[in-house]
Protein backbone atom coordinates (compact mmCIF):
# COMPACT_ATOMS: atom_id res chain seq x y z
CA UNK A 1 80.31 84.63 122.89
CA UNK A 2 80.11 87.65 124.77
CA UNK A 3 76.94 90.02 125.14
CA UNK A 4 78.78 93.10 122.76
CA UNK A 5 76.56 95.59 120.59
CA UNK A 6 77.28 93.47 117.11
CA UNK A 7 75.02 93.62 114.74
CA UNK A 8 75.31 91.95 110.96
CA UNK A 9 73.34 93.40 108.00
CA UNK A 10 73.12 92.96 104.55
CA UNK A 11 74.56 95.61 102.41
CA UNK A 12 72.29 97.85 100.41
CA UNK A 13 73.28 98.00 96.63
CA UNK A 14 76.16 96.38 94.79
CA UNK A 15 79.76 95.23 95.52
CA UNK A 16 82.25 98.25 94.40
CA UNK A 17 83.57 95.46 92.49
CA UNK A 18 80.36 95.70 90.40
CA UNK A 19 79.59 99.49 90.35
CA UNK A 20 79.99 100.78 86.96
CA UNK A 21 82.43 103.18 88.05
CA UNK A 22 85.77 102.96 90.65
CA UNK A 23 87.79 105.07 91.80
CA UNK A 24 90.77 104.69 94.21
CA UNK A 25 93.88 107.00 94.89
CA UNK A 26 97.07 106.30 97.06
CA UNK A 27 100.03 109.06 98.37
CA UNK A 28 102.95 107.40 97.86
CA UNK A 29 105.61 107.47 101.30
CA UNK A 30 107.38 111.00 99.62
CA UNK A 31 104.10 113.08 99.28
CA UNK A 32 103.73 115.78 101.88
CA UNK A 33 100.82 114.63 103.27
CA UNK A 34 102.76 111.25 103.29
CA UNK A 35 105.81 112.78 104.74
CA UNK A 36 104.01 113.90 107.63
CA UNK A 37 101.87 111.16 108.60
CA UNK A 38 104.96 108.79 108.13
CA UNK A 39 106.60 111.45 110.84
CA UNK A 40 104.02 111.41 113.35
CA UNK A 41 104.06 107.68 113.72
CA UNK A 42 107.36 107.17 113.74
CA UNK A 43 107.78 109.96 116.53
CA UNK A 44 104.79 108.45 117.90
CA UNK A 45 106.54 104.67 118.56
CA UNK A 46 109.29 106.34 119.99
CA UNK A 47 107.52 107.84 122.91
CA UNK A 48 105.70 105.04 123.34
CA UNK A 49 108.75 102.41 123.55
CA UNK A 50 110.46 104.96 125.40
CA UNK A 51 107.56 105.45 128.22
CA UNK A 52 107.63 101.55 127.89
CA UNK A 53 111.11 101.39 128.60
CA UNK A 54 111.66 103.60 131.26
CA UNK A 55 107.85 103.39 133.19
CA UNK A 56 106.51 99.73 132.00
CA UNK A 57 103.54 101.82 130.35
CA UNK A 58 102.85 103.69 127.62
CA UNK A 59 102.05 107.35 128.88
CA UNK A 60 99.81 110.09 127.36
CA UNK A 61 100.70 111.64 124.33
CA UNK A 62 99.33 112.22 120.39
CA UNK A 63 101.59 113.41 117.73
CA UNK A 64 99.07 114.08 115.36
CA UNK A 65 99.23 117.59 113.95
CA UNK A 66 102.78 117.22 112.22
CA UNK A 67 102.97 120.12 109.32
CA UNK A 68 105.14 120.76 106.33
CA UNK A 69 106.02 123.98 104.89
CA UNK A 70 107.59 123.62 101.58
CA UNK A 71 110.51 124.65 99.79
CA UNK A 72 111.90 125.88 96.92
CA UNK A 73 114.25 124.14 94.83
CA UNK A 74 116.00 125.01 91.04
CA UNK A 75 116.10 121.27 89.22
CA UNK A 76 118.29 120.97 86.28
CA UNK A 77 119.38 117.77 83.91
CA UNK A 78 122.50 116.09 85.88
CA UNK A 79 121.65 117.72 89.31
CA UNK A 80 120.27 120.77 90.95
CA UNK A 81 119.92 122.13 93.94
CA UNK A 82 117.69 123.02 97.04
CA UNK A 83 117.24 127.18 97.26
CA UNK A 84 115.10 127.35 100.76
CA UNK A 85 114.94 124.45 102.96
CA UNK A 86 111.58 122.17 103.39
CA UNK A 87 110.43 122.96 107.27
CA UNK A 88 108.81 120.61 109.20
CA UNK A 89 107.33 120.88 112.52
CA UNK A 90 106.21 117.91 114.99
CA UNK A 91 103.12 119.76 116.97
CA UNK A 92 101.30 117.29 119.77
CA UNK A 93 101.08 117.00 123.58
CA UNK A 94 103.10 114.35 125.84
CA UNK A 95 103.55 113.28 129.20
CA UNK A 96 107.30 115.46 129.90
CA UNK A 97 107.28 114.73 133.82
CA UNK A 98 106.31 110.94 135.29
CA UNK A 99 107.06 109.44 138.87
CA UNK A 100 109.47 112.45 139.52
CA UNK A 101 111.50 112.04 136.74
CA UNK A 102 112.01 114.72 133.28
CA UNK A 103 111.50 112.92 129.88
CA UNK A 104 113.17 114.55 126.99
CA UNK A 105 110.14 114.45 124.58
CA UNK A 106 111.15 117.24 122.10
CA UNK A 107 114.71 115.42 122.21
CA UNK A 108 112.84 112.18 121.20
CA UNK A 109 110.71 112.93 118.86
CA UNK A 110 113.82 115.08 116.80
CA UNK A 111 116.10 112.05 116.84
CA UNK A 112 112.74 110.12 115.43
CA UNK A 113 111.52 112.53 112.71
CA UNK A 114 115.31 112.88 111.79
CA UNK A 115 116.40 109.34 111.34
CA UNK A 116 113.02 108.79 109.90
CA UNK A 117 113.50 111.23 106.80
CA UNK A 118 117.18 109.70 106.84
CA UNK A 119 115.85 106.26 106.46
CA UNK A 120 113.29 106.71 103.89
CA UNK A 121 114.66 109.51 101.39
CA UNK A 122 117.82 108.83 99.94
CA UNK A 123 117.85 112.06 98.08
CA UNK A 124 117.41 114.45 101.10
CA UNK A 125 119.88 116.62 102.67
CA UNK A 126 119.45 116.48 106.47
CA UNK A 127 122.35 119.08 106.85
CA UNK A 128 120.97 121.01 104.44
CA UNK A 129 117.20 120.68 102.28
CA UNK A 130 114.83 120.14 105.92
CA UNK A 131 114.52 121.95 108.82
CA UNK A 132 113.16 119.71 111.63
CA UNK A 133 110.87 121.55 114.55
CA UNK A 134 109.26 119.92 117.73
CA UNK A 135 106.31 121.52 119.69
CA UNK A 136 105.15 119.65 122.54
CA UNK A 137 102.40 121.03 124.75
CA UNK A 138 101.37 118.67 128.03
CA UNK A 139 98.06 116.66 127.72
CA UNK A 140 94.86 117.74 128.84
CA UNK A 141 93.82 116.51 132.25
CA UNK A 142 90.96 115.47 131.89
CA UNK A 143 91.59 112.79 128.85
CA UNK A 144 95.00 111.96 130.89
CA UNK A 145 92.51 110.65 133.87
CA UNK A 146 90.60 109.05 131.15
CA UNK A 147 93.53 107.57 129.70
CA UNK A 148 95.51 106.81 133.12
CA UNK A 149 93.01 104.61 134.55
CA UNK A 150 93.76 101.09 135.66
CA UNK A 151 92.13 98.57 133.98
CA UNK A 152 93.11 94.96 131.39
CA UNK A 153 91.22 97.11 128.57
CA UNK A 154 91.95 100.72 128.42
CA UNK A 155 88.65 103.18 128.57
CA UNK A 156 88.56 105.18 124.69
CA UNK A 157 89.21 108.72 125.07
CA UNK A 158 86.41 110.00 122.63
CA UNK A 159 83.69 108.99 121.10
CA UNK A 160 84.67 108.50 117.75
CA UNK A 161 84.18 105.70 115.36
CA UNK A 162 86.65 103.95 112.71
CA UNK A 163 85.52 101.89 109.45
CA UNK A 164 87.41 99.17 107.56
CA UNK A 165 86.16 96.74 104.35
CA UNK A 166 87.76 93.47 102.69
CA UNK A 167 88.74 92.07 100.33
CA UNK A 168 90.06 94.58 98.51
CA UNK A 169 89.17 95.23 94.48
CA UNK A 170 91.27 94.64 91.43
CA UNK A 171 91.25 98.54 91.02
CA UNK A 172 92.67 98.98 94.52
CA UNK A 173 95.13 96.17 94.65
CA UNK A 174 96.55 97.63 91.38
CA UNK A 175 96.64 101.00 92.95
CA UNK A 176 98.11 99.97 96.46
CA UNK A 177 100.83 97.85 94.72
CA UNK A 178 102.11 100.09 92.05
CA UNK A 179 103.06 102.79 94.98
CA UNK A 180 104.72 100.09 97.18
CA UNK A 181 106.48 98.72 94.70
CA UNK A 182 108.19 101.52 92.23
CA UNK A 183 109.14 103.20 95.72
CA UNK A 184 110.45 100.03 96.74
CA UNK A 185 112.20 97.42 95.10
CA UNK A 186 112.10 99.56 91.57
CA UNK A 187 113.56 102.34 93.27
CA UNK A 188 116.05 100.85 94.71
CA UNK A 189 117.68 99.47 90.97
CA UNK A 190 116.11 102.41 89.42
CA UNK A 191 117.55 105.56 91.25
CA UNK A 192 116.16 107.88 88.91
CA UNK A 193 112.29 107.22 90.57
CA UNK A 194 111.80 109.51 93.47
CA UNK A 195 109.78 108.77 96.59
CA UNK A 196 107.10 110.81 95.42
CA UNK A 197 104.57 108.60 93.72
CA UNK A 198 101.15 109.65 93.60
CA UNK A 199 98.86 106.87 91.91
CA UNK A 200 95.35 107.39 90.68
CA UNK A 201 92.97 104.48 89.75
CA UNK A 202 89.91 104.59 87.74
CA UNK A 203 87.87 101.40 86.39
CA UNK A 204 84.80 102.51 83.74
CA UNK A 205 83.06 98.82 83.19
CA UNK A 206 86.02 96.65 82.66
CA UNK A 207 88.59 99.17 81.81
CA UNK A 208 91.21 100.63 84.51
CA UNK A 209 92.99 103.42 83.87
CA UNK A 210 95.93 103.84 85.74
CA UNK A 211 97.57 107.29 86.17
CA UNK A 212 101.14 107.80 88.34
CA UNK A 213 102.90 111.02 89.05
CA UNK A 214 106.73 109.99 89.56
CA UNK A 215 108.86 112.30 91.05
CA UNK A 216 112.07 112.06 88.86
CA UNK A 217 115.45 112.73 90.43
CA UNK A 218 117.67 115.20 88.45
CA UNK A 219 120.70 113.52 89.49
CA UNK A 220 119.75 110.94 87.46
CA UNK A 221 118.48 112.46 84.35
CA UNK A 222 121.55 113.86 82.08
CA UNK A 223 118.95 115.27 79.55
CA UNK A 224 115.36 114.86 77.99
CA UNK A 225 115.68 111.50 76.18
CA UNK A 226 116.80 110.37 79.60
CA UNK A 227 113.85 111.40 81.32
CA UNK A 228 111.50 109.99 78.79
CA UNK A 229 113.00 106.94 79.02
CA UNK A 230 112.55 106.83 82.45
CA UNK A 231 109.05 107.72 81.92
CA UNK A 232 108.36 104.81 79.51
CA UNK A 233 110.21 102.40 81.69
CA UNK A 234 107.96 102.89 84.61
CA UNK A 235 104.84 102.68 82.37
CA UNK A 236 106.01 99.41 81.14
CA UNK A 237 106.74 98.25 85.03
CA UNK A 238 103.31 99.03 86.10
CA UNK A 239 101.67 97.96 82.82
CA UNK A 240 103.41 94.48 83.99
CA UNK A 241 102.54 94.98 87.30
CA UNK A 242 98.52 95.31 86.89
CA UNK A 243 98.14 92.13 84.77
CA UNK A 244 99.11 90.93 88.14
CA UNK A 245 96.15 91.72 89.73
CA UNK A 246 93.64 91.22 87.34
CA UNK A 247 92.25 90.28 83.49
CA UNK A 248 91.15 93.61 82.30
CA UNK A 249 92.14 95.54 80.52
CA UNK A 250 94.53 98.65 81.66
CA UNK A 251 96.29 101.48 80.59
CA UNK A 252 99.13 103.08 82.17
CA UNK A 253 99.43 106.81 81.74
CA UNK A 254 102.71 108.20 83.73
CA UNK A 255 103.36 112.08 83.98
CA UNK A 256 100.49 113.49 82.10
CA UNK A 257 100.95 116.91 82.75
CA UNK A 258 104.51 116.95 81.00
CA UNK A 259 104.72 118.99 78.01
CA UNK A 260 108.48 117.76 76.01
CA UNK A 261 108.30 120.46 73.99
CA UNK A 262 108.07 122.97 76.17
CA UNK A 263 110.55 120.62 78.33
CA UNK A 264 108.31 121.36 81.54
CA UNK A 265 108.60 117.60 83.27
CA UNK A 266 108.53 116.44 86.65
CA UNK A 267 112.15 116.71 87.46
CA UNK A 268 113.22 116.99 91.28
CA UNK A 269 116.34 117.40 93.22
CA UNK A 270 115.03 115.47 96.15
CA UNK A 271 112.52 113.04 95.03
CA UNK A 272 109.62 115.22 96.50
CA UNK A 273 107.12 117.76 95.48
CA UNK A 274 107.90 118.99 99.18
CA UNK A 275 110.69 120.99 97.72
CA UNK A 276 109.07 123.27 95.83
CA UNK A 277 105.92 124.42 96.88
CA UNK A 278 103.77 121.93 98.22
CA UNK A 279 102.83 121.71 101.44
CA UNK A 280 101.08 118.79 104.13
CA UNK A 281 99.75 118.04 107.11
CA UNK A 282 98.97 114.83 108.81
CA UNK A 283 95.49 112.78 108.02
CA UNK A 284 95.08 114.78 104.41
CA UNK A 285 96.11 111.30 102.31
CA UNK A 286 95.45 107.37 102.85
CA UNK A 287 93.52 106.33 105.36
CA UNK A 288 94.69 103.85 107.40
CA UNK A 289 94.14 101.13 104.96
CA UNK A 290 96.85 102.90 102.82
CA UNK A 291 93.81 103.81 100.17
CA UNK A 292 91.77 106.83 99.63
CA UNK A 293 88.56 105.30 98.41
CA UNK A 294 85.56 107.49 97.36
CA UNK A 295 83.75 104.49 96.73
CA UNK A 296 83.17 103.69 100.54
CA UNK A 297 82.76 104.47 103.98
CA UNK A 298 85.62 106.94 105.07
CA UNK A 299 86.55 107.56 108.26
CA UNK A 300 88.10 111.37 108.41
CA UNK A 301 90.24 110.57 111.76
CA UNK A 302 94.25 111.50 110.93
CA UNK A 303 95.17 107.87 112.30
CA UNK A 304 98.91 108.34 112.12
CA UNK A 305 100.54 110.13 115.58
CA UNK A 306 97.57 109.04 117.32
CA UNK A 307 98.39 107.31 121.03
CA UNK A 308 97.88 103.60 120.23
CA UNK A 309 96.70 102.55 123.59
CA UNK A 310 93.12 104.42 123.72
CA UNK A 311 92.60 107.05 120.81
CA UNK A 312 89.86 105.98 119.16
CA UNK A 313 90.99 107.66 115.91
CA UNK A 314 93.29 105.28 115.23
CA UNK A 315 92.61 101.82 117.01
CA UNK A 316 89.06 101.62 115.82
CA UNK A 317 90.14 102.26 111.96
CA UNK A 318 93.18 99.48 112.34
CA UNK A 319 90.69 97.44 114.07
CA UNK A 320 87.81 97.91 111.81
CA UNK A 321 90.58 96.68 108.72
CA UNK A 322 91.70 94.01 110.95
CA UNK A 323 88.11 92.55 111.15
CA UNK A 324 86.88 92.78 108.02
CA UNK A 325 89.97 91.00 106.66
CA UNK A 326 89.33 88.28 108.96
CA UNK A 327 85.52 88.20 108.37
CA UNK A 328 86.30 87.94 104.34
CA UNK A 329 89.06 84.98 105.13
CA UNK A 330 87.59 83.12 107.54
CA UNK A 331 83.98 83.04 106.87
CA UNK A 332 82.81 80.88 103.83
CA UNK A 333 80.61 82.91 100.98
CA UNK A 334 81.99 86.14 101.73
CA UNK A 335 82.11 88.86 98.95
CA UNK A 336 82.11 92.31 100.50
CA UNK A 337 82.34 92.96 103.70
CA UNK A 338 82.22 96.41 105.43
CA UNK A 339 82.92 97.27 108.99
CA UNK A 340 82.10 100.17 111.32
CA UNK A 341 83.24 100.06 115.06
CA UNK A 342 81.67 103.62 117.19
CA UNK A 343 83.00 103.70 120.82
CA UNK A 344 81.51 106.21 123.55
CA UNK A 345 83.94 108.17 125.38
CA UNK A 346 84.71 106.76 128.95
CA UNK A 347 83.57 102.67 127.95
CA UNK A 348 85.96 99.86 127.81
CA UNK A 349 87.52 99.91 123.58
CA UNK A 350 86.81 95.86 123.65
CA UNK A 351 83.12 97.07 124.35
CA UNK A 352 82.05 99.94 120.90
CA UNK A 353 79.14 101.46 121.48
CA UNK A 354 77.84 99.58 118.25
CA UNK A 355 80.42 97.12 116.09
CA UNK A 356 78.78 97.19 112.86
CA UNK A 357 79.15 94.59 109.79
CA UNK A 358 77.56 94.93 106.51
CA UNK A 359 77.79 91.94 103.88
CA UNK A 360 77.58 91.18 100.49
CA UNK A 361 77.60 87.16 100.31
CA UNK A 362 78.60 84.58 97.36
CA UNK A 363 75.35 83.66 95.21
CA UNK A 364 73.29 80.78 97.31
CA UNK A 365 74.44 81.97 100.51
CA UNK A 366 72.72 84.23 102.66
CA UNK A 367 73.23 86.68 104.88
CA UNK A 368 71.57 84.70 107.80
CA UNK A 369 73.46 81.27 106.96
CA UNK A 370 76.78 83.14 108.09
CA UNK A 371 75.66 85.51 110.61
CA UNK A 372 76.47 83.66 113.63
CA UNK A 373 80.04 82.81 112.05
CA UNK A 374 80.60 87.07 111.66
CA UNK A 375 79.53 87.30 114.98
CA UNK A 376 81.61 85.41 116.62
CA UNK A 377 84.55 86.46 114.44
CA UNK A 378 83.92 89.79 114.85
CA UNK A 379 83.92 88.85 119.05
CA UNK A 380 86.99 87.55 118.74
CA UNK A 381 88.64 90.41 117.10
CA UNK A 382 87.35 92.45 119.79
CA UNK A 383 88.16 90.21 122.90
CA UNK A 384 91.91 90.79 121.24
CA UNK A 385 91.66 94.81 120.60
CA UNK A 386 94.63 95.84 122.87
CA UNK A 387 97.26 93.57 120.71
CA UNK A 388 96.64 96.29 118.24
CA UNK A 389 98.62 98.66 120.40
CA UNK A 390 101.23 96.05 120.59
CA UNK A 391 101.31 95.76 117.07
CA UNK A 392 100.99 99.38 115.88
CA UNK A 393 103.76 100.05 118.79
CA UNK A 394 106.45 97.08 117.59
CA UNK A 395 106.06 98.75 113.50
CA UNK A 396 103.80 95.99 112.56
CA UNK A 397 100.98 97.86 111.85
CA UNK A 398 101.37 100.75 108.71
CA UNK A 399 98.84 103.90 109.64
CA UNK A 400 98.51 105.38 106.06
């Protein structure tokens, strides 16, 4: 094993699992925030496959500052319509002149952001509902030396730290899943559910409460029993769904805020809040786990748009996942597991500052009888931090 800065600790206090009181939130892929950080990625693996393509090497850039302006839209039973267009606009640096030759940044990051919204939200109106903007200034010199020099392991560009924990609870597997799949493969037979799913967990003792905010399309709503029955079919999905994940009890509360007789519901045109009135920016929702998690360490890094060779920001917060999910499968009497990775600006990113592991172990084992087995795992993970790039690069990696 290598001489790296890792220590392993115990952790102080109980395993979330055990705390009286969880709670975990997720932004499902049609929330602003959501929207945004799901641009900035995608426009982010474009430039780098294209520097890849054309120079052998991912150049300087980060896409990270991606905004959306919302818009305002008049939904009505059967179909509506969009009244002012959602505006987004792509803001970041990149590398527009290499080796003598022009790259068409803006160009490639439009096609990007475009085919991305095209791909993921059936219900949007490219021609129409969203304005697409790009803004590219160049990099800062400085960080471009930093990030330009030539060496197997690249140097991190800040000194910035990420976090990470496995395995994750009942309360957030529940959460995690119930996004992913209603704005998957329920969506896809059930038309009527938006992309637009905001979930909210809460366990009390041995109770989770489940709340979801579903974005109903209006296209597919003819009147108010129709929505209702929409409603009541999603609560019985994710009702289904939870007993999946655990033995306590749940219940499922969908669309809280409706009033029926007031008929004020959560009926869109699109499938997104973004069309009337709400607004995002990059790095406000998940964190790169996909989770928003009160309950532990947070990391406040936007990791989506982020250059995946060197930024800090967002390999050390993959990375820090990526470990603890090998430390909790791969090392016997694991529980808990928390990870914190800190790099200092201008060091090699195999070699953090400080890789950090705290541990909550199976009764009879402790701390000390798996140490060495962490260490080495955690070495490992490290000796292997640039196939993160790869991976975040090739789509195999989600940011948020």
């Amino acid at each position: 094993m290598t001489e790296r800065n890792i220590h392993v600790q115990p952790a102080s206090g109980l395993a979330v699992e055990d705390q009286d009181i969880e709670v975990v939130e997720r932004k499902g892929i049609g929330h602003p925030d959501s929207i945004c950080d799901g641009i900035a990625e995608t426009v982010s693996r474009a430039l780098a496959q294209t520097y890849i393509d054309r120079f052998g090497t991912v150049l300087h850039y980060n896409t990270d500052e991606t905004q959306l302006v919302a818009g305002t839209a008049a939904p009505a039973y059967g179909g509506g319509e969009v009244l002012e267009p959602i505006y987004i606009l792509v803001v970041g640096r990149a590398t527009k002149k290499f080796d003598g030759e022009r790259i068409p940044a803006e160009s490639i990051a439009l096609r990007a952001a475009r085919d991305y919204l095209d791909e993921q939200f059936p219900h949007l109106d490219l021609g129409s509902d969203v304005i697409v903007d790009v803004q590219f200034g160049e990099g800062s010199g400085d960080l471009q030396t930093v990030f330009g020099e030539e060496a197997t392991v690249p140097m991190a560009n800040d000194t910035s730290y990420g976090v990470g924990h496995a395995p994750l609870t009942e309360t957030e597997q529940i959460v995690r899943n119930t996004e992913q799949k209603l704005t998957g493969e329920y969506a896809e037979s059930n038309p009527v559910v938006g992309q637009d799913v905001k979930v909210m967990g809460k366990r009390e003792g041995d109770h989770i409460d489940v709340t979801v905010a579903v974005a109903m399309v209006d296209e597919h709503v003819p009147d108010l029993e129709a929505y209702k029955s929409a409603v009541s079919d999603v609560e019985a999905f994710v009702t289904d769904l939870a007993e999946e994940y655990t033995d306590r009890d749940v219940t499922v509360h969908v669309n809280t805020a409706d009033d029926y007789d007031a008929e004020s519901i959560y009926l869109t045109t699109t499938g997104t809040s973004a069309e009337q009135g709400d607004d995002g920016s990059v790095g406000r929702g998940n964190r790169a786990n996909g989770l928003i998690t009160p309950n532990r360490p947070m990391s406040m890094e936007a990791t989506s748009g982020k250059n995946p060779v060197n930024h800090i920001g967002k390999i050390y917060n993959l990375l820090s996942t990526e470990i603890a999910q090998s430390v909790a499968s791969e090392v016997d009497g694991i529980r808990q597991v928390q990870m914190r990775l800190l790099s200092q600006i201008g060091s090699p990113i195999d070699e953090p500052h400080v890789a950090d592991a705290t541990v909550i172990t199976e009764d009879g084992v402790a701390v000390g009888d798996v140490e060495a087995d962490i260490q080495a795992t955690i070495d490992d993970e490290l000796a292997d931090v640039t196939d993160i790039t790869r991976q975040v690069i090739e789509g195999n990696l989600s940011t948020f």
